[in-house]
C-alpha atoms as a PDB file:
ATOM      1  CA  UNK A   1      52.563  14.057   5.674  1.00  0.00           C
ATOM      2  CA  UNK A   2      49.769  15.200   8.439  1.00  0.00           C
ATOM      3  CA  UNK A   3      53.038  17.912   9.336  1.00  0.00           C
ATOM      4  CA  UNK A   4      52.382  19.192   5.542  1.00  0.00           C
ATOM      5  CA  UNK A   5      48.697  18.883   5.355  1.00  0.00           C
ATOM      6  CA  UNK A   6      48.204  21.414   8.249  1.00  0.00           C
ATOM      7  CA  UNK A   7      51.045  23.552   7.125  1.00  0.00           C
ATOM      8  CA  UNK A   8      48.959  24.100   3.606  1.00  0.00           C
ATOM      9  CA  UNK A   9      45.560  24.151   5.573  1.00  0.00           C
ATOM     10  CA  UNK A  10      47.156  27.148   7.265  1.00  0.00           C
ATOM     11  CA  UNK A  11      48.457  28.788   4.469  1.00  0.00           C
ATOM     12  CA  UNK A  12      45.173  28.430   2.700  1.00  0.00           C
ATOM     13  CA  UNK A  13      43.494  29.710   5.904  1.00  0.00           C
ATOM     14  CA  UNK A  14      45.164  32.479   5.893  1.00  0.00           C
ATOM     15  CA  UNK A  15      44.968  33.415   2.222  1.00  0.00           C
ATOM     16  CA  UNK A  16      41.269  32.746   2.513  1.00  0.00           C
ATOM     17  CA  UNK A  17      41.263  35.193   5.352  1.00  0.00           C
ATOM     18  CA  UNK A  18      42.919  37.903   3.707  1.00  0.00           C
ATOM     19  CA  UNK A  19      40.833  38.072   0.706  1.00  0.00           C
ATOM     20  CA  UNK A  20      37.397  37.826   2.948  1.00  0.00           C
ATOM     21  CA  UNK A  21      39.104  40.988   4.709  1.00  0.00           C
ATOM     22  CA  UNK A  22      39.323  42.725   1.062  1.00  0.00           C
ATOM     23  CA  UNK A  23      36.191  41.765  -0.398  1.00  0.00           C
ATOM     24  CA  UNK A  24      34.365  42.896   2.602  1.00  0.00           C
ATOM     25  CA  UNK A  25      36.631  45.614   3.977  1.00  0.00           C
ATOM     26  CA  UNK A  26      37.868  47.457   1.089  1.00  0.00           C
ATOM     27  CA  UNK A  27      36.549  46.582  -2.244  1.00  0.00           C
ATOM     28  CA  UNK A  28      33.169  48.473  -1.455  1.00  0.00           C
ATOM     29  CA  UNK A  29      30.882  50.827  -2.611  1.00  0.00           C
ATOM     30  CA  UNK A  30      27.958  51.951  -1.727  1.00  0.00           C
ATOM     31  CA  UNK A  31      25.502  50.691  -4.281  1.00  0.00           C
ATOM     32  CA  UNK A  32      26.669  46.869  -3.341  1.00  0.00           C
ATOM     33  CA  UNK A  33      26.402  48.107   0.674  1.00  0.00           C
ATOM     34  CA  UNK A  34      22.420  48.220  -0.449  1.00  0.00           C
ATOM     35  CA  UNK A  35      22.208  45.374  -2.651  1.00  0.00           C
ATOM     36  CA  UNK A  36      23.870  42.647  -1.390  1.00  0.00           C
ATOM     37  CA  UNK A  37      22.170  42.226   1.593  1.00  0.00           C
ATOM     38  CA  UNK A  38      18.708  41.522  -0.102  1.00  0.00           C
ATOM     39  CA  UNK A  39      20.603  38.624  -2.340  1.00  0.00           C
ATOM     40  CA  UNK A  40      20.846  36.891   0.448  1.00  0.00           C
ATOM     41  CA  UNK A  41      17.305  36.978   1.799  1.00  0.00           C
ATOM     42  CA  UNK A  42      15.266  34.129   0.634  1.00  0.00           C
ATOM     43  CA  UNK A  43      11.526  36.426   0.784  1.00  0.00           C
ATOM     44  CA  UNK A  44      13.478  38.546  -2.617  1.00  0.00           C
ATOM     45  CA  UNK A  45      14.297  35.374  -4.484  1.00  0.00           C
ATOM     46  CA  UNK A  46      12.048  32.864  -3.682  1.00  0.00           C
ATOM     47  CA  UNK A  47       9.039  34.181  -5.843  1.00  0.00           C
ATOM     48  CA  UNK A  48      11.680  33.600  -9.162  1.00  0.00           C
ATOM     49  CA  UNK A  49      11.624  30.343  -8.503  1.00  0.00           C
ATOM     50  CA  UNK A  50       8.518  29.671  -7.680  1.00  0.00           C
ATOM     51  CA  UNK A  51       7.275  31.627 -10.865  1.00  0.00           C
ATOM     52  CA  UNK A  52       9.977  29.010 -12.554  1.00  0.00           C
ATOM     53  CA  UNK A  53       8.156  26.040 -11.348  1.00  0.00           C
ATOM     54  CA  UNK A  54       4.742  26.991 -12.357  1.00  0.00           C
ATOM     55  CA  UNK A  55       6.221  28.068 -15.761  1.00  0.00           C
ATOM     56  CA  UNK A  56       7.444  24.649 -16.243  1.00  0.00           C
ATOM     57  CA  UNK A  57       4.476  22.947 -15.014  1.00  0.00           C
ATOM     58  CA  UNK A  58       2.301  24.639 -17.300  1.00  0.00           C
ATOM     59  CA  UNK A  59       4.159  24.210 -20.057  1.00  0.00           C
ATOM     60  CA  UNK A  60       5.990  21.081 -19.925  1.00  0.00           C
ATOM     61  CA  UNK A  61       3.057  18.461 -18.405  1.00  0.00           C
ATOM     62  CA  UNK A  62       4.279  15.451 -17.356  1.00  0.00           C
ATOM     63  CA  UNK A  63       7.903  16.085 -17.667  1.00  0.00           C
ATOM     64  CA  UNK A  64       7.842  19.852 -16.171  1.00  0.00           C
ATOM     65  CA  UNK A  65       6.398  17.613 -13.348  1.00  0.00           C
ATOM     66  CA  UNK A  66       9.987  15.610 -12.988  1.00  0.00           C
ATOM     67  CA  UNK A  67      11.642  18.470 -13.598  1.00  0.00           C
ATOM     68  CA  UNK A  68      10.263  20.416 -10.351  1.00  0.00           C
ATOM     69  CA  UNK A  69      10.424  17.109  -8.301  1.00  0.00           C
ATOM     70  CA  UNK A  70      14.837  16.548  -9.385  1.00  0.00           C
ATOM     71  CA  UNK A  71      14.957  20.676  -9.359  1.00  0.00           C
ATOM     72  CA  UNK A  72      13.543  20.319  -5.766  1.00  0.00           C
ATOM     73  CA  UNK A  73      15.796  17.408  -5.608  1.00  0.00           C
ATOM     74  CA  UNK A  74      19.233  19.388  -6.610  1.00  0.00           C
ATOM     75  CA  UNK A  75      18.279  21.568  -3.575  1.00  0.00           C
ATOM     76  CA  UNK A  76      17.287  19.065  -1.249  1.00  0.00           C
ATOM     77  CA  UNK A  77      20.833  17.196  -2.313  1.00  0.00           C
ATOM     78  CA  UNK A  78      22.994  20.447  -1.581  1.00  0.00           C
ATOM     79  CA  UNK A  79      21.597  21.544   1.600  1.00  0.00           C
ATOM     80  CA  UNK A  80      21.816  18.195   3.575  1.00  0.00           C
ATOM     81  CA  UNK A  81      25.334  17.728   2.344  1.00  0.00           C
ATOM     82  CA  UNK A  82      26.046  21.241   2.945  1.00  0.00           C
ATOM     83  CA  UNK A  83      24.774  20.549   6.641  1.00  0.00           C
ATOM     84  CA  UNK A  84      26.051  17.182   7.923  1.00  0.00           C
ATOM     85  CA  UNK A  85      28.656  16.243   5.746  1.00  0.00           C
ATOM     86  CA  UNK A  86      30.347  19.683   6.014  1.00  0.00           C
ATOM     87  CA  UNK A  87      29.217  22.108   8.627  1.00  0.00           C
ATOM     88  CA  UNK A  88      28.837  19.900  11.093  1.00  0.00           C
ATOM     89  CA  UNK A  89      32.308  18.129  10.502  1.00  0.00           C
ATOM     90  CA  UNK A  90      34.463  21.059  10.160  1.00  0.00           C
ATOM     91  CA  UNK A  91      32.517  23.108  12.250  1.00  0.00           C
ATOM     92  CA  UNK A  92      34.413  26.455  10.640  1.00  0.00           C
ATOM     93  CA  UNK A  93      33.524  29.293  12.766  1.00  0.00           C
ATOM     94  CA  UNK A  94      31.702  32.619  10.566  1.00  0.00           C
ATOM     95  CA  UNK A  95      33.897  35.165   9.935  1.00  0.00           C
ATOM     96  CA  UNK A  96      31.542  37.178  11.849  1.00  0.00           C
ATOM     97  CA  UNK A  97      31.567  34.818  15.059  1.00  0.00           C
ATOM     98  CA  UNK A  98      35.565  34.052  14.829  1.00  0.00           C
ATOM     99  CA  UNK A  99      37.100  35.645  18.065  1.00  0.00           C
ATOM    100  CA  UNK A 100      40.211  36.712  15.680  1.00  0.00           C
ATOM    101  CA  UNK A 101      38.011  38.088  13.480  1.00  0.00           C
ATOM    102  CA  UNK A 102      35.010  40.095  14.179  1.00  0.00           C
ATOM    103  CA  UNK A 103      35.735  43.050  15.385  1.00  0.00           C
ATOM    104  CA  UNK A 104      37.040  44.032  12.176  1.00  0.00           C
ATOM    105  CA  UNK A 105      33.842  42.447   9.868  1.00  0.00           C
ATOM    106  CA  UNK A 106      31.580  44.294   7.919  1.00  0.00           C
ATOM    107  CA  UNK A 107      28.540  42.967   9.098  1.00  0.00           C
ATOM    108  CA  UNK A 108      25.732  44.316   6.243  1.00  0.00           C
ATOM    109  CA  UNK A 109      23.051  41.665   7.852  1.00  0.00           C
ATOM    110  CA  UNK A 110      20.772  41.951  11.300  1.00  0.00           C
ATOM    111  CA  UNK A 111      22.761  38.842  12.500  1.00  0.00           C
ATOM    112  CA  UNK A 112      25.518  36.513  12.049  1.00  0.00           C
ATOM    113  CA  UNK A 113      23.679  33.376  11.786  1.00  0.00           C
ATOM    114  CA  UNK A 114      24.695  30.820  14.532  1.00  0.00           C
ATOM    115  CA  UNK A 115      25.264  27.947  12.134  1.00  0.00           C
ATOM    116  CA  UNK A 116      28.386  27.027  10.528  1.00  0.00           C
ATOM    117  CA  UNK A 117      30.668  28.603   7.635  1.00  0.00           C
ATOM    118  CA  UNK A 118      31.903  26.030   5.821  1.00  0.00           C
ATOM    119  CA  UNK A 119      30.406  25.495   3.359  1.00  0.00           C
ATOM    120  CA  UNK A 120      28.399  27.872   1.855  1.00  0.00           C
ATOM    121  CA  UNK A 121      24.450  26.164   1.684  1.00  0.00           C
ATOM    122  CA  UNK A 122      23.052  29.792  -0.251  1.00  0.00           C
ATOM    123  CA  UNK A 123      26.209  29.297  -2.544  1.00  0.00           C
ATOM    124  CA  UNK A 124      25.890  25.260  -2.991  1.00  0.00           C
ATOM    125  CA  UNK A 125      22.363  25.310  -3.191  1.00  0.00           C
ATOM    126  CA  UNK A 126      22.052  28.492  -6.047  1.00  0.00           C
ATOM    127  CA  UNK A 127      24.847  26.554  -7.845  1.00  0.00           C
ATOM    128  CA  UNK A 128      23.016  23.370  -7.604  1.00  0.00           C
ATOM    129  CA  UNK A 129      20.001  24.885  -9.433  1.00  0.00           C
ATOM    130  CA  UNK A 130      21.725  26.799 -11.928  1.00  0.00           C
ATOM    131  CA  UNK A 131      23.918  24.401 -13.164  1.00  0.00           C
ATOM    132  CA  UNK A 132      20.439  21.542 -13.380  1.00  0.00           C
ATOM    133  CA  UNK A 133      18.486  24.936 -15.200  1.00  0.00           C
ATOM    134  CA  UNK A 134      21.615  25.367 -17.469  1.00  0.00           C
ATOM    135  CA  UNK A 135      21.827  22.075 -18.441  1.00  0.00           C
ATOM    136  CA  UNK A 136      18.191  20.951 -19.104  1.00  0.00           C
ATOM    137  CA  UNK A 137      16.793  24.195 -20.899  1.00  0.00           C
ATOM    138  CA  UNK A 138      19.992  25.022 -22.901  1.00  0.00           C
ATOM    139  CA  UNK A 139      18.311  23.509 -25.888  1.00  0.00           C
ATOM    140  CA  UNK A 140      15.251  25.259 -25.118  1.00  0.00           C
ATOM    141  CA  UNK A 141      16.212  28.220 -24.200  1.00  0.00           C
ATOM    142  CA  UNK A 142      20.196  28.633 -25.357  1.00  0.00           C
ATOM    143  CA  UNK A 143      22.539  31.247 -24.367  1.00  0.00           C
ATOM    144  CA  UNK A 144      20.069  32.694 -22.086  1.00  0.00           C
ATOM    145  CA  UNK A 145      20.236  30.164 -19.520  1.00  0.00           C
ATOM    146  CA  UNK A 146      23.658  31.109 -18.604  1.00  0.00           C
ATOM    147  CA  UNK A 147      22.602  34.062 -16.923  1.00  0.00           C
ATOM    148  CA  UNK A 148      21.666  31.697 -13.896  1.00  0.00           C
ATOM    149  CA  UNK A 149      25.138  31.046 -13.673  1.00  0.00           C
ATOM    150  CA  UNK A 150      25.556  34.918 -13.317  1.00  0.00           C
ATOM    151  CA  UNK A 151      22.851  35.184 -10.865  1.00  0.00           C
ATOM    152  CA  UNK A 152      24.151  32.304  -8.656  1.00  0.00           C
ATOM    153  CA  UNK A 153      27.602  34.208  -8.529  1.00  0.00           C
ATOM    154  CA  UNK A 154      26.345  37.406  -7.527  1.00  0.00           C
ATOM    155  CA  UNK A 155      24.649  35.452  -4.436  1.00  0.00           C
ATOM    156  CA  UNK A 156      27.623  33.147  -3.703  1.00  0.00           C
ATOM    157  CA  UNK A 157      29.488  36.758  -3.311  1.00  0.00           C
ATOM    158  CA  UNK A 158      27.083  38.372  -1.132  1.00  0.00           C
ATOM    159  CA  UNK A 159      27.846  35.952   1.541  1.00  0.00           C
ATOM    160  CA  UNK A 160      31.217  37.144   1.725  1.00  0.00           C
ATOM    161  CA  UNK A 161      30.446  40.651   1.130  1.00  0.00           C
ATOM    162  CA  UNK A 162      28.250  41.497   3.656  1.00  0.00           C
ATOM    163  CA  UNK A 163      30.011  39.335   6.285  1.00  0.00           C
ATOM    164  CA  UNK A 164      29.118  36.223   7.279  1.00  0.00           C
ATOM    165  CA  UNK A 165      31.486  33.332   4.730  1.00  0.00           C
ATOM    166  CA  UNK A 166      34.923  33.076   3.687  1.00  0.00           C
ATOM    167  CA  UNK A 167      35.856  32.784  -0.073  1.00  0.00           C
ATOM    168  CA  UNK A 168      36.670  29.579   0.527  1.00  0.00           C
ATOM    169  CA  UNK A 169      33.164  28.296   1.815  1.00  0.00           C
ATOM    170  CA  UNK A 170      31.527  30.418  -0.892  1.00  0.00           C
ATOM    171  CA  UNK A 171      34.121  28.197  -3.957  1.00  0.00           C
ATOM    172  CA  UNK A 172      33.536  24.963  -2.473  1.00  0.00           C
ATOM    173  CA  UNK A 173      29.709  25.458  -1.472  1.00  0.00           C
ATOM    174  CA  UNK A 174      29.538  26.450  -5.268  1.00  0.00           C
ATOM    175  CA  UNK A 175      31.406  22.929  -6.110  1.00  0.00           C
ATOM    176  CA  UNK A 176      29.641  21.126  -4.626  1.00  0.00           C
ATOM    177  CA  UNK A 177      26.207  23.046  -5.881  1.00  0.00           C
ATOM    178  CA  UNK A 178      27.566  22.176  -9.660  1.00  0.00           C
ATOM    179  CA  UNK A 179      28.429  18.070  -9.005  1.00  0.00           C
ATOM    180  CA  UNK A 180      24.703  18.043  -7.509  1.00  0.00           C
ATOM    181  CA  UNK A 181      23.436  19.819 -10.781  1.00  0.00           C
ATOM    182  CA  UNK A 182      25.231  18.198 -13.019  1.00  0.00           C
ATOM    183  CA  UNK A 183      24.210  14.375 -11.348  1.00  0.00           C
ATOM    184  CA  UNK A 184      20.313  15.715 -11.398  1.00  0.00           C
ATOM    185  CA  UNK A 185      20.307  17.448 -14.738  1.00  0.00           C
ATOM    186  CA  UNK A 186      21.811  14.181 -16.311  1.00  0.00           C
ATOM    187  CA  UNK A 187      19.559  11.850 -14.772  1.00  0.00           C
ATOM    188  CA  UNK A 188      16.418  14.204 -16.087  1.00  0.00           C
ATOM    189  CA  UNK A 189      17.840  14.711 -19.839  1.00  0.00           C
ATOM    190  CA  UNK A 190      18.459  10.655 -19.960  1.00  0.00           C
ATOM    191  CA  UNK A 191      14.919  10.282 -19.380  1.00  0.00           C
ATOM    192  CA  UNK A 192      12.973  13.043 -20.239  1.00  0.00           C
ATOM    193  CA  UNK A 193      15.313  15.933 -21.853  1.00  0.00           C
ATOM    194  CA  UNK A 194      13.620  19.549 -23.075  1.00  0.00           C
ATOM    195  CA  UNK A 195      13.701  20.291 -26.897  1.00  0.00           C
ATOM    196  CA  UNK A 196      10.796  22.754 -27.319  1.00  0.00           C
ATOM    197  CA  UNK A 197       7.243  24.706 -26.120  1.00  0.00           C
ATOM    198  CA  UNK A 198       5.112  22.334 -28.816  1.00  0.00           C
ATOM    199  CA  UNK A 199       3.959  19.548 -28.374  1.00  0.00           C
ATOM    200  CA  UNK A 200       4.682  17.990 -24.759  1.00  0.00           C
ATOM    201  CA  UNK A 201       2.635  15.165 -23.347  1.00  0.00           C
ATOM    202  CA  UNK A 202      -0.164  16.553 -20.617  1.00  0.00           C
ATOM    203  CA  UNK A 203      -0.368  15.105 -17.038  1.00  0.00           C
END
């Protein structure tokens, strides 16, 4: 059984590999050679979110206020799990910082990073809020809410594009983003739950 295990581990390794080597060798352009570097830098995307928050507090009250403390929540759930219960037990070398490996990565960022690759934190952690924004303002604000879903994807593929995760950590970071949303986003519509602008109880 352990003989088969780390005969699939390899083969997934490998496949895991080769795809990193075409998504950030050879299926480039130059537009994404600009691009995808600044969806990975937290000083471009943090001000959406914190416009979010303040949007919500203003005008949701009392429950926008439980919504920023689970959103928070959903982040603070993904990045600790992303850390200790992943990183540091697999302790999956970057693409960038694997011996095998980086001479031939495209590195699009000023460094590596020194941390761990699996998993992905940027891709669990966008994951983790889309999926809790999805599912507590799709009454409120319907189709439009799935372009967080969109948004989280393009960032989840950055990290592999410009050079520093595999698919693999990128997929599973983005897992285990959506189980953290979808435990937070239940727990909020149980006791609170979005239905409209009018109306909502102040603080």
């Amino acid at each position: 059984m352990w003989v088969l295990a780390t005969s699939l581990w390899q083969r997934l390794d490998e496949m895991d590999r080769h795809l990193f080597t075409l998504i950030n060798g050879q299926w480039t352009n130059s537009l994404f050679d600009a691009v995808m570097p600044f969806l990975r830098t937290p000083m471009y995307w943090a001000p959406l979110y914190l416009f979010m928050l303040v949007f919500v507090l203003l005008n949701f009250r009392l429950k926008g206020a439980w919504w920023a403390i689970l959103f928070l929540s959903t982040t603070a759930i993904t990045d600790l799990s992303g850390n200790y219960l992943f990183k540091k037990t697999f302790e999956r070398l970057r693409p960038c910082n694997d011996p095998e490996l980086y001479s031939q990565v495209r590195l699009l960022v000023d460094n590596c990073g020194s941390g761990y690759s699996f998993v992905s934190n940027h891709a669990a952690n966008h994951f983790g809020m889309a999926i809790f924004f999805i599912l507590t303002f799709r009454q409120t604000l319907g189709r439009w809410t799935w372009l967080a879903l969109l948004w989280a994807a393009s960032i989840a593929y950055a990290q592999v594009y410009v050079g520093v995760h595999y698919p693999l950590d990128v997929l599973t970071g983005a897992l285990l983003g959506t189980i953290a949303g979808l435990a937070t986003a239940t727990l909020f519509n149980k006791q609170f739950r979005f239905v409209n602008f009018d109306n909502q109880p102040t603080l």
